[in-house]
Protein backbone atom coordinates (compact mmCIF):
# COMPACT_ATOMS: atom_id res chain seq x y z
CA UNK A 1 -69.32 110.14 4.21
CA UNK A 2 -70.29 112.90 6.93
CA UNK A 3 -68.43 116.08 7.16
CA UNK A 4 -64.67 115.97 8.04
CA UNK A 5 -64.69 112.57 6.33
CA UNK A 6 -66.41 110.93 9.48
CA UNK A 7 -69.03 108.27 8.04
CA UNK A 8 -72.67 109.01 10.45
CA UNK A 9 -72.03 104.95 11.07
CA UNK A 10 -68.84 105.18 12.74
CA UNK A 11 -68.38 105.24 16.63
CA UNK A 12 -66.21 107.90 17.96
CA UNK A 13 -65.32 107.66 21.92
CA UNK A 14 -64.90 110.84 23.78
CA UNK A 15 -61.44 111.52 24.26
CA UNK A 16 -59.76 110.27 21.39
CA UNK A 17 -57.83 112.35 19.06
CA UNK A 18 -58.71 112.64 15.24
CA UNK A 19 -55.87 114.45 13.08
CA UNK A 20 -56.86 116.38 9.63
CA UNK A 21 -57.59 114.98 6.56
CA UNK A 22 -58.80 111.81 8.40
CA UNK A 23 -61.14 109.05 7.07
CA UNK A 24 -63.33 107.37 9.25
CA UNK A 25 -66.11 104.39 7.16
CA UNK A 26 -68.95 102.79 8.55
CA UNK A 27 -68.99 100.33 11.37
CA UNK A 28 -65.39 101.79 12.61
CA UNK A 29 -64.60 102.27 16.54
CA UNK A 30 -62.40 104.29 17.77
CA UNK A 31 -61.75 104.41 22.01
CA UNK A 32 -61.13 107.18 23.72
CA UNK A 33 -57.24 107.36 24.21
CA UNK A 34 -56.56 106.60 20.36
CA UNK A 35 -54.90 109.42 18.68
CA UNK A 36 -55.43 109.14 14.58
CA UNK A 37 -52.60 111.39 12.63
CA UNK A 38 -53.38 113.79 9.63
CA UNK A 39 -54.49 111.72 7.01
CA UNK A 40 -55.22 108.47 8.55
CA UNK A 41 -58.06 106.15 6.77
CA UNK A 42 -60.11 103.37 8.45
CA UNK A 43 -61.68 101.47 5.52
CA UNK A 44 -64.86 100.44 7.28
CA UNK A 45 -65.26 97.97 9.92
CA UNK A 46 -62.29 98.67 11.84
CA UNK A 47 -61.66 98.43 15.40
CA UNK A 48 -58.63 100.69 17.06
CA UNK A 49 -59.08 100.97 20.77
CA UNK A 50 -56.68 101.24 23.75
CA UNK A 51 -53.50 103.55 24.67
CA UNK A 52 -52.63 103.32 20.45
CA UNK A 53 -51.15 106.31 18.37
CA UNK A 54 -51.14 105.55 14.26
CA UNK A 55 -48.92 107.70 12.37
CA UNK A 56 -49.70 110.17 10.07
CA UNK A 57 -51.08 108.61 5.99
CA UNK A 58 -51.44 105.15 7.33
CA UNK A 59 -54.40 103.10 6.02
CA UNK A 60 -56.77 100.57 7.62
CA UNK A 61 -58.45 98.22 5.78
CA UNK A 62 -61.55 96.34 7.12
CA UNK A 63 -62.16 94.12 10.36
CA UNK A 64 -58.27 94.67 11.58
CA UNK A 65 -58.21 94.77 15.44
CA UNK A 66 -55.77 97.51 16.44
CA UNK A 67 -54.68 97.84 20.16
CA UNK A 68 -57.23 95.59 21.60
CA UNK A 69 -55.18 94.18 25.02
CA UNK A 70 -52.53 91.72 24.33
CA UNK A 71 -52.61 87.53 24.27
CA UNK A 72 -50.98 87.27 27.43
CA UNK A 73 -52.45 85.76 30.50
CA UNK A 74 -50.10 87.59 32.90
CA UNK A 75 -52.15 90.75 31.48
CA UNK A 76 -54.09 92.40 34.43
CA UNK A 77 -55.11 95.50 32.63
CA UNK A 78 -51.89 97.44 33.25
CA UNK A 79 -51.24 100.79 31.27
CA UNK A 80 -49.39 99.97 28.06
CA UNK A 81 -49.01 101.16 24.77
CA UNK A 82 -49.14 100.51 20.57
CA UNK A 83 -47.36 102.86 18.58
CA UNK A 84 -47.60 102.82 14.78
CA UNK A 85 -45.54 105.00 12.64
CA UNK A 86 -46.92 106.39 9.22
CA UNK A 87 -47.41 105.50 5.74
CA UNK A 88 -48.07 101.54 6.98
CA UNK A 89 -50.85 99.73 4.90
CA UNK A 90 -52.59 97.61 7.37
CA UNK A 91 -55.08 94.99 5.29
CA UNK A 92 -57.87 92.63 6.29
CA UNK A 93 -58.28 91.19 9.66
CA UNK A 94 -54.89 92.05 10.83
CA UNK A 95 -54.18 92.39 14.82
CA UNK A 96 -52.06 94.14 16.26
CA UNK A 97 -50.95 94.37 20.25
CA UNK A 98 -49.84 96.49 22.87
CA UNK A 99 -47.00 95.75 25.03
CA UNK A 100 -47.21 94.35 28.42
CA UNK A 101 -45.89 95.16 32.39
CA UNK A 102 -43.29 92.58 31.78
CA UNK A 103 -41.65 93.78 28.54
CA UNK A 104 -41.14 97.05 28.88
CA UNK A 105 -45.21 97.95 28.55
CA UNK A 106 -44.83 99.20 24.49
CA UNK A 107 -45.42 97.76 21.49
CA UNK A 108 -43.60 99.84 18.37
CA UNK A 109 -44.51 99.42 14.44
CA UNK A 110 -41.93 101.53 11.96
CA UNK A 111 -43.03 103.47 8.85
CA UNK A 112 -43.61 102.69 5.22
CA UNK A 113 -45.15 98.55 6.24
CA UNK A 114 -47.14 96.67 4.45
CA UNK A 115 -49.17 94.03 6.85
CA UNK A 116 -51.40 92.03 4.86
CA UNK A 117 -54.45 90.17 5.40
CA UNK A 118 -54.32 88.39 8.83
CA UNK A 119 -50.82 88.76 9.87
CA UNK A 120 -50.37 89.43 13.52
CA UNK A 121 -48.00 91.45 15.56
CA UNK A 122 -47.88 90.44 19.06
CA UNK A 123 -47.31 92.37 22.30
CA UNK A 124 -43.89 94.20 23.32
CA UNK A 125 -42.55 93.62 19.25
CA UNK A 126 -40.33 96.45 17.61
CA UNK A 127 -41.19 96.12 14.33
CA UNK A 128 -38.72 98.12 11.92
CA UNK A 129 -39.49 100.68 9.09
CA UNK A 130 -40.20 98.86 5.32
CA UNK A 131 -41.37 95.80 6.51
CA UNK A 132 -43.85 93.39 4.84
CA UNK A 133 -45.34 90.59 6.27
CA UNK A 134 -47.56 88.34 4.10
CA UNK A 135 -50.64 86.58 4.54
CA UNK A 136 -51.18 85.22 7.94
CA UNK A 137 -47.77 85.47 9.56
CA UNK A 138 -47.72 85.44 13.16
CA UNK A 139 -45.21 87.31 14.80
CA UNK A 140 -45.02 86.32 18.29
CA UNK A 141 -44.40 88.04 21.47
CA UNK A 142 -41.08 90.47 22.51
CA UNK A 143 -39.58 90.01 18.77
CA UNK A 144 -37.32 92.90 17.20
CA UNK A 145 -37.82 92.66 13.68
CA UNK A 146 -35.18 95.40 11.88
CA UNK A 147 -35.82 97.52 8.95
CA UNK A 148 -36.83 96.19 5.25
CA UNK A 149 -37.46 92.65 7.08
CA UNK A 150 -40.00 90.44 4.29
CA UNK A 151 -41.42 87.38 5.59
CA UNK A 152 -43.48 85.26 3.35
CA UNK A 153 -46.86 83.51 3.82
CA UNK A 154 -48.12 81.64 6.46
CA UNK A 155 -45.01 81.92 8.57
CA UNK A 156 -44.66 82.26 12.04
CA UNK A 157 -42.01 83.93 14.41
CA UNK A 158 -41.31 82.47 17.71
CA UNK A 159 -41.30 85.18 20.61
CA UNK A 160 -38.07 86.88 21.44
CA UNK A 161 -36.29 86.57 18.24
CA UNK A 162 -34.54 88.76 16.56
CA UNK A 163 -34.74 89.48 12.95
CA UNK A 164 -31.93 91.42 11.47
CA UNK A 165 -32.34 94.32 8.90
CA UNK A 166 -33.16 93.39 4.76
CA UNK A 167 -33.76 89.33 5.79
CA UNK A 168 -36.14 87.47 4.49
CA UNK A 169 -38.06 84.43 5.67
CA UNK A 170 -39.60 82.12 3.14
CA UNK A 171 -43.14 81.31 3.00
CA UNK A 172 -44.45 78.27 5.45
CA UNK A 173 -41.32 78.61 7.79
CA UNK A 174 -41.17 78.38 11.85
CA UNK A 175 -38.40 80.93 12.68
CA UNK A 176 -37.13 79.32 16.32
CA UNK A 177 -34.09 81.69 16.48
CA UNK A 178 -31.99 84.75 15.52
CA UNK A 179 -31.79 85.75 12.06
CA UNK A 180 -28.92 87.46 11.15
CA UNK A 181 -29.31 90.78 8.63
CA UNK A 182 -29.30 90.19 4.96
CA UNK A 183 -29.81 86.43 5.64
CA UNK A 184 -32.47 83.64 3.61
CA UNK A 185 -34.15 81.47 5.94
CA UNK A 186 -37.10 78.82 4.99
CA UNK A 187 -38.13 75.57 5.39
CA UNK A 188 -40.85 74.03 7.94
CA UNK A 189 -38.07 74.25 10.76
CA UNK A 190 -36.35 77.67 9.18
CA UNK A 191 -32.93 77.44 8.64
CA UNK A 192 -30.18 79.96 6.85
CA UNK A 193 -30.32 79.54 3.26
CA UNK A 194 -27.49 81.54 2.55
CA UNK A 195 -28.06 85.67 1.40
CA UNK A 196 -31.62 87.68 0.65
CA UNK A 197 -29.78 88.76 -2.44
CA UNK A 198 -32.74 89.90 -4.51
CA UNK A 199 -33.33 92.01 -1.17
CA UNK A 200 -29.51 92.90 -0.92
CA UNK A 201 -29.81 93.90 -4.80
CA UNK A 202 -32.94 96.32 -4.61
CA UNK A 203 -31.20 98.16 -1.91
CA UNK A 204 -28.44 98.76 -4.27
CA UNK A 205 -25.48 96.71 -2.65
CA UNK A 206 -22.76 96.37 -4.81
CA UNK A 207 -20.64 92.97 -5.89
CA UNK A 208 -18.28 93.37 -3.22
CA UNK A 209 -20.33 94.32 -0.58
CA UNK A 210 -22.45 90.66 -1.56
CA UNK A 211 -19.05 89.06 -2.10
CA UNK A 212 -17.91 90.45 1.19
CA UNK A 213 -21.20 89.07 3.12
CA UNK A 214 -20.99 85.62 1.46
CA UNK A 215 -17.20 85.34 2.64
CA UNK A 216 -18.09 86.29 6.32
CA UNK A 217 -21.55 83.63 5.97
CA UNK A 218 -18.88 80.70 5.14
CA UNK A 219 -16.85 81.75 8.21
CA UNK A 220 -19.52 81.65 10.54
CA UNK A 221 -20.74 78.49 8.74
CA UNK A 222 -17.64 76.95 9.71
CA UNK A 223 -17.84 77.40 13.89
CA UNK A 224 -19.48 79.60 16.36
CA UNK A 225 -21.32 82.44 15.20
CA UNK A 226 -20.10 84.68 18.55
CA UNK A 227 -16.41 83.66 18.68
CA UNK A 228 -16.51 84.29 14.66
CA UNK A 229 -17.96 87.86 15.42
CA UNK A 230 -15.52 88.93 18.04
CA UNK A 231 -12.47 87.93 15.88
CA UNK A 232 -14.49 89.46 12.55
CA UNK A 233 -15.21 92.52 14.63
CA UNK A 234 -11.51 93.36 15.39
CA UNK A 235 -10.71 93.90 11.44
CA UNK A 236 -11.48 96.19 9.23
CA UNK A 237 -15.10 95.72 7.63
CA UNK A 238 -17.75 97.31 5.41
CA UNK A 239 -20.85 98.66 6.78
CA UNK A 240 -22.98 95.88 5.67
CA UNK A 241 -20.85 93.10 6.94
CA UNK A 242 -20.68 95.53 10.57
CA UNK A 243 -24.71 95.07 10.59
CA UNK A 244 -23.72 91.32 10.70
CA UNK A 245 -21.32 91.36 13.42
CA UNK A 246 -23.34 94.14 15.61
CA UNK A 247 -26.23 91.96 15.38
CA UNK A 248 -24.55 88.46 16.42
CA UNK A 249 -22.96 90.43 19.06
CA UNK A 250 -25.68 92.40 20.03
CA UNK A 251 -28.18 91.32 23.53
CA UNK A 252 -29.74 88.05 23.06
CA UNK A 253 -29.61 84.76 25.09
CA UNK A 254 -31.42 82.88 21.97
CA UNK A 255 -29.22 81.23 19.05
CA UNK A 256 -28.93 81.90 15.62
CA UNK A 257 -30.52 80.18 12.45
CA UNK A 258 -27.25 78.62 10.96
CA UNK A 259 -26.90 76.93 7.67
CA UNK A 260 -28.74 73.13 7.13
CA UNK A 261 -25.51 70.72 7.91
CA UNK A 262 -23.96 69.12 4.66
């Protein structure tokens, strides 16, 4: 490695920004409007181009493809954006996108991730803080995926869905709607599986808070999700079970995953 951690193998544009502290290995590229934080690392091999800012101790691991323009045909080479925040662990051959004209031009990835080997985050997502996707999930286009989201293996996300915060989607499973926070889903066609309780546990929710959540997931169980929310919302609830409610009631025109029928 070269002075100021640079390998003599690397490519460095004119223009872009290196922080302190950062490692750059052979083979890397960096263009010239990427702006690397204090303490960034690009294994070797690794390709971050475009309008894309990563956030200070994040790690690159070889061949990802960071910023490149987004899988969108309506793309005509406007000016849009990747932002990724620090700490993230980004492995093998992952992509990830910048946003496009039509949603909203900005693509946003939270701190503290872990995005293994060939996942995929697609343009104009907002991606949470804490969030691990396995091997080879493909998040589509436009999703919102909240904080301490997990989705297993070979899983894919269909664009515009939302994910709500500490959910978990089982490995193998097409997510075709809304996920509401704290909630199981898997299965080939995903469905709700009931509560992410091992997730719900490590984040140190107590009995009644679970109890609380599994009384409001029969309720919505038993009708519409919405018209459940707006009568839920009117009582007096605990802050987990208002993540629920703010979530179903929050902006979306998709539907929610709802438990398989009996």
């Amino acid at each position: 490695m070269a002075e100021g951690g640079i390998h003599p193998l690397a490519v460095i544009e004119p223009g872009a920004q290196i922080g302190a502290d950062v490692e750059i290995g052979p083979f890397c590229v960096v263009g010239p409007r990427v702006r690397l934080a204090d303490g960034v690392v690009l294994k070797s091999h690794v390709v971050v181009t475009g309008d894309t800012e990563v956030g200070e101790g994040t790690v690159i691991f070889p061949f990802a493809s960071i910023g490149e323009v987004p899988q969108d045909l309506k793309f005509k080479g406007e000016d849009v954006r990747l932002r990724i925040g620090a700490r993230n662990r980004i492995r093998e051959y992952v992509t990830m996108n910048p946003g496009t004209a039509g949603g909203g031009g900005e693509t946003v990835v939270g701190d503290d991730g872990l995005f293994m080997a060939s996942s995929h985050v697609g343009h104009d997502c907002r991606i949470g803080d804490r969030v691990i996707l396995a091997n080879s999930v493909a998040i589509a286009g436009h999703c919102h995926l909240e904080d301490d989201v997990i989705v297993g293996g070979l899983s894919g996300v269909h664009q515009w869905v939302r994910i709500g915060r500490g959910a978990m989607i089982g490995a193998v499973t097409m997510v075709t709607a809304d996920v509401i926070p704290y909630g199981l889903v898997q299965g080939p066609r995903g469905h709700l599986d009931g509560l992410n309780i091992i997730g719900l546990k490590r984040r140190g929710a107590s009995r009644a808070d679970i109890a609380a959540l599994r009384a409001l997931l029969v309720d919505l169980g038993a009708g519409s999700f919405r018209d459940t929310a707006r009568t839920r919302a009117e009582a007096q609830v605990t802050g987990m079970e208002r993540d629920v409610l703010d979530f179903i009631l929050g902006p979306s025109d998709r539907s929610f995953l709802a438990p398989r029928p009996e």
